[in-house]
Protein backbone atom coordinates (compact mmCIF):
# COMPACT_ATOMS: atom_id res chain seq x y z
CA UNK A 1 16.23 11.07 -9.57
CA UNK A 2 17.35 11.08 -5.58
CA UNK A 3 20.68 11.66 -4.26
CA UNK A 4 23.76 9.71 -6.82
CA UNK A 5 21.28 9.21 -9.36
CA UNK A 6 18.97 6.70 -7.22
CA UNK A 7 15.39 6.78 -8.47
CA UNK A 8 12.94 8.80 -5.74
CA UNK A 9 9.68 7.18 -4.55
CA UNK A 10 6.66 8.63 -6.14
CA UNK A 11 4.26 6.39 -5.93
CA UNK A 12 3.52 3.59 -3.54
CA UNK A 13 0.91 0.94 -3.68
CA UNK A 14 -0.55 -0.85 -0.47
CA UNK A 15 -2.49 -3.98 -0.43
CA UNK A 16 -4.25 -3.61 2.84
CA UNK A 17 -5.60 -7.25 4.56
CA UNK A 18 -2.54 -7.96 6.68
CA UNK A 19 -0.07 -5.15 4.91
CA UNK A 20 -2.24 -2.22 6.60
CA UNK A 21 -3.77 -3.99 9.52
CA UNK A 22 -3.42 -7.37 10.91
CA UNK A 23 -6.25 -8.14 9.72
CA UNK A 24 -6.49 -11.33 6.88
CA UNK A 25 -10.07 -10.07 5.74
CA UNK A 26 -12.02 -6.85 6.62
CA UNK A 27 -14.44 -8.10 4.07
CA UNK A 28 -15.37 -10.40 6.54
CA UNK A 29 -15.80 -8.12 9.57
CA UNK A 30 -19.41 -6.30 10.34
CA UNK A 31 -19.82 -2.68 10.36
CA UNK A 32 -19.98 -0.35 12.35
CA UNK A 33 -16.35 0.20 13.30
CA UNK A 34 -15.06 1.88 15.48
CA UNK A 35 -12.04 3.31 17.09
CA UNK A 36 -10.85 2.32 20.71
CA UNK A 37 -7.50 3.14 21.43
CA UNK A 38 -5.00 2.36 19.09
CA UNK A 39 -7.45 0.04 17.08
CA UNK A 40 -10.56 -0.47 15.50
CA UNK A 41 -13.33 -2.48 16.72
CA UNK A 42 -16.32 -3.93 14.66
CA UNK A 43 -19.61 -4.68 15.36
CA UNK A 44 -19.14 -7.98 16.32
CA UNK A 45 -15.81 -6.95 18.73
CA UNK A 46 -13.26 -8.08 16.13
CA UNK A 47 -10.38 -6.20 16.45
CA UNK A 48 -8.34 -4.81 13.96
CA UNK A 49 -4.67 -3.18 14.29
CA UNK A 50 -1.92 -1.21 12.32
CA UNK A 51 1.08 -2.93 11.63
CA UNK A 52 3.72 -1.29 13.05
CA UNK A 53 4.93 1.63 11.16
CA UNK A 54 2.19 2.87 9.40
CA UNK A 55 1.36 5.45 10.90
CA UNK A 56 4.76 7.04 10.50
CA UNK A 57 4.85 5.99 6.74
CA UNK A 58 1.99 7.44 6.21
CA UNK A 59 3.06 10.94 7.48
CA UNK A 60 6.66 10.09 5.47
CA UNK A 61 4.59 9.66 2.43
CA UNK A 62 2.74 13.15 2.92
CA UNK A 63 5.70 15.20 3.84
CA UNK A 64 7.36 13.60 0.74
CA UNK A 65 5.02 14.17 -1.51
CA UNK A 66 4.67 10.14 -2.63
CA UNK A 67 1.91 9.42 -3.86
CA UNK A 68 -0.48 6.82 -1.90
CA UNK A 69 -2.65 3.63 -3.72
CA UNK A 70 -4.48 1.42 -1.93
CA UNK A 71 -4.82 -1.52 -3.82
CA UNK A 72 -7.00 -4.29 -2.42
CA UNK A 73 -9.04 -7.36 -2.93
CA UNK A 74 -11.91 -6.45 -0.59
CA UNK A 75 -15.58 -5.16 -0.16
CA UNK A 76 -14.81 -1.25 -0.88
CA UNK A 77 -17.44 -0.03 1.65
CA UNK A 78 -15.70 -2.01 4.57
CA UNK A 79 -12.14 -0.96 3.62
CA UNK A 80 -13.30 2.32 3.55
CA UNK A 81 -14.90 2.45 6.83
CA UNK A 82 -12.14 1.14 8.70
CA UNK A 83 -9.32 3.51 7.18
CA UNK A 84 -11.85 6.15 8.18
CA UNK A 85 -12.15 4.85 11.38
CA UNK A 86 -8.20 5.15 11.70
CA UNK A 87 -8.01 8.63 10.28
CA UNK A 88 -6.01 7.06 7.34
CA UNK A 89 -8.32 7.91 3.88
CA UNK A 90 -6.77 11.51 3.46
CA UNK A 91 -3.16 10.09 3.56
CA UNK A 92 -4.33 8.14 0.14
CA UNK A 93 -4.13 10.02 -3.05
CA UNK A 94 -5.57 6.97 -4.82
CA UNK A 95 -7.81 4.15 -3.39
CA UNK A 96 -8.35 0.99 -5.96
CA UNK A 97 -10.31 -1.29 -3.73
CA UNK A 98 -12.55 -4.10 -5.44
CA UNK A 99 -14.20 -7.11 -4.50
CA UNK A 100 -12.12 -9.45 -7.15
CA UNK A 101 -8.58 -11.01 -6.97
CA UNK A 102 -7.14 -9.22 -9.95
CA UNK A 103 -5.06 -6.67 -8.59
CA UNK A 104 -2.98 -6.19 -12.09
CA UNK A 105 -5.98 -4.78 -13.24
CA UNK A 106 -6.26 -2.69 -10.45
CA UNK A 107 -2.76 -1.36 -10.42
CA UNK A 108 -2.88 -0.85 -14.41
CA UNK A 109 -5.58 1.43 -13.97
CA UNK A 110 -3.89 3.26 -11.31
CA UNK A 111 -0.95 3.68 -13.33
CA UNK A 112 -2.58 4.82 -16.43
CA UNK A 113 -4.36 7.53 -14.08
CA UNK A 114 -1.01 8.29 -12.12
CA UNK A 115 0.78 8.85 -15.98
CA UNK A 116 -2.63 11.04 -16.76
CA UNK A 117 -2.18 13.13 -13.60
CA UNK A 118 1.63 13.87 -14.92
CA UNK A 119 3.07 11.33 -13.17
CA UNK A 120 5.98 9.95 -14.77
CA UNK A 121 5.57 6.21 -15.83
CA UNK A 122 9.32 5.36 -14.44
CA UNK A 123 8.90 1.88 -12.70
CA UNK A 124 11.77 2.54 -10.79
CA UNK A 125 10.07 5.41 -9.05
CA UNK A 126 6.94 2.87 -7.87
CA UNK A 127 6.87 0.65 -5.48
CA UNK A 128 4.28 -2.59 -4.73
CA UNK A 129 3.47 -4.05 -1.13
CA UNK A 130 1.35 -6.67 -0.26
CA UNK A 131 1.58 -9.77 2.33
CA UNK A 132 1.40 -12.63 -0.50
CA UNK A 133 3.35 -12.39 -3.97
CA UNK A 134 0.38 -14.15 -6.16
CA UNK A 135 -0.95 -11.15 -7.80
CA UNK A 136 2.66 -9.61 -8.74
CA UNK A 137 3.82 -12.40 -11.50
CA UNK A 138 0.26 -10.98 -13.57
CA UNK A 139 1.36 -7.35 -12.43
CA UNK A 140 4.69 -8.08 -14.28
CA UNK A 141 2.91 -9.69 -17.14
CA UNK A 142 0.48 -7.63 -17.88
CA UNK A 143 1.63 -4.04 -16.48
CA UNK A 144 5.27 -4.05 -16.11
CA UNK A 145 8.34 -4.46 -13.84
CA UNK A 146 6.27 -2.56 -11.01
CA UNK A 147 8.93 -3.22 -8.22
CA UNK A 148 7.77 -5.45 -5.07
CA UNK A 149 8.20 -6.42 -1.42
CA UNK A 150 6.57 -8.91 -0.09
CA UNK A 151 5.53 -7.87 3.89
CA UNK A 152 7.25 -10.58 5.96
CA UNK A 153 9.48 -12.09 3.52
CA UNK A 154 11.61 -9.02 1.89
CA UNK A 155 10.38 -6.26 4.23
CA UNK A 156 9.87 -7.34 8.01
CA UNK A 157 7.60 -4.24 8.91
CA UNK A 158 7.20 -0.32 8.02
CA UNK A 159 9.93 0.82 10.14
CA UNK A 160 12.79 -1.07 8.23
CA UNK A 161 11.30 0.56 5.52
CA UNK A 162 10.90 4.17 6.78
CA UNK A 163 14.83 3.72 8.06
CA UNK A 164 15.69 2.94 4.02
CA UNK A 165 14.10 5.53 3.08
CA UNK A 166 15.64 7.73 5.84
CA UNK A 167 18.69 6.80 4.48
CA UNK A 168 18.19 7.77 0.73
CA UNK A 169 18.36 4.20 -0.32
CA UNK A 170 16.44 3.45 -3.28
CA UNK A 171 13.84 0.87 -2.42
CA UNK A 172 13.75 -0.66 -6.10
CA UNK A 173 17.47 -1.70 -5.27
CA UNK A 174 16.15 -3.72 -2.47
CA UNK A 175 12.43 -4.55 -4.07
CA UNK A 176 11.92 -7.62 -6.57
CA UNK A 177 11.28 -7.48 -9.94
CA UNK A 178 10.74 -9.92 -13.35
């Protein structure tokens, strides 16, 4: 527990199409990629950018010690290369990245591993982002009451999240659940 018994973010899970980058679908981009400036560029001169803010949660996360997921609907090998291209793959402790829609399968697994590792399985200690709230209704099915911000709806970029945290609010207060 945090400062007046809040719960303290351990563990946060990133979807990645649009809630990393602006991207809406890196599966459909063409390798190679690479970096030019402050974005990524792929073989056929897409472009692909950070969302504001993630670079700085990112380095939050790490001095923190909060655990990162990716958690993604997306051709791994693509994903992959483009956080490499940013730099971003060591900031993730855990990367859950499949090429099918079920992401409550994905984050089930990553919880069971996160409980395995000796994390504690305190759902008020997680937190879920992602751009669209489809996959959380079968996340609270089927996992739990994983709290959840929808990018754009409940949180309006990484830096009003970064100045919560700043704050020692705890994001589950502000997160939805079941």
């Amino acid at each position: 527990m945090g400062r007046h018994g809040r719960a303290t973010l351990r563990l946060l899970m990133l979807d990645l199409d649009r809630t990393v980058w602006d991207h809406p679908d890196v599966t459909s981009t063409s390798p190679p990629y690479v970096k030019v400036g402050d974005h990524v560029v792929d073989g056929r001169g897409e472009h692909i950018r950070l969302l504001p803010g993630v670079p700085d949660l990112f380095r939050w996360a790490a001095s923190h010690g909060v655990a990162l997921a990716a958690v993604s609907w997306n051709d791994p090998a693509k994903a992959l290369a483009v956080l490499d291209a940013f730099s971003l793959t060591p900031y993730f402790r855990y990367l859950y990245i499949e090429p099918h829609p079920m992401k409550h399968v994905l984050i089930g697994r990553l919880i069971e591993r996160y409980v395995a590792e000796g994390g504690p399985k305190n759902f008020a200690e997680m937190l879920y982002i992602d751009d669209k709230d489809v996959h959380v209704y079968d996340v609270w099915r089927y996992v739990g009451p994983v709290p959840f911000l929808q990018l754009g709806r409940d949180l309006a970029d990484y830096r009003v999240l970064l100045s919560w945290l700043g704050r020692g609010l705890d994001t589950a207060r502000f997160a939805r659940t079941p």
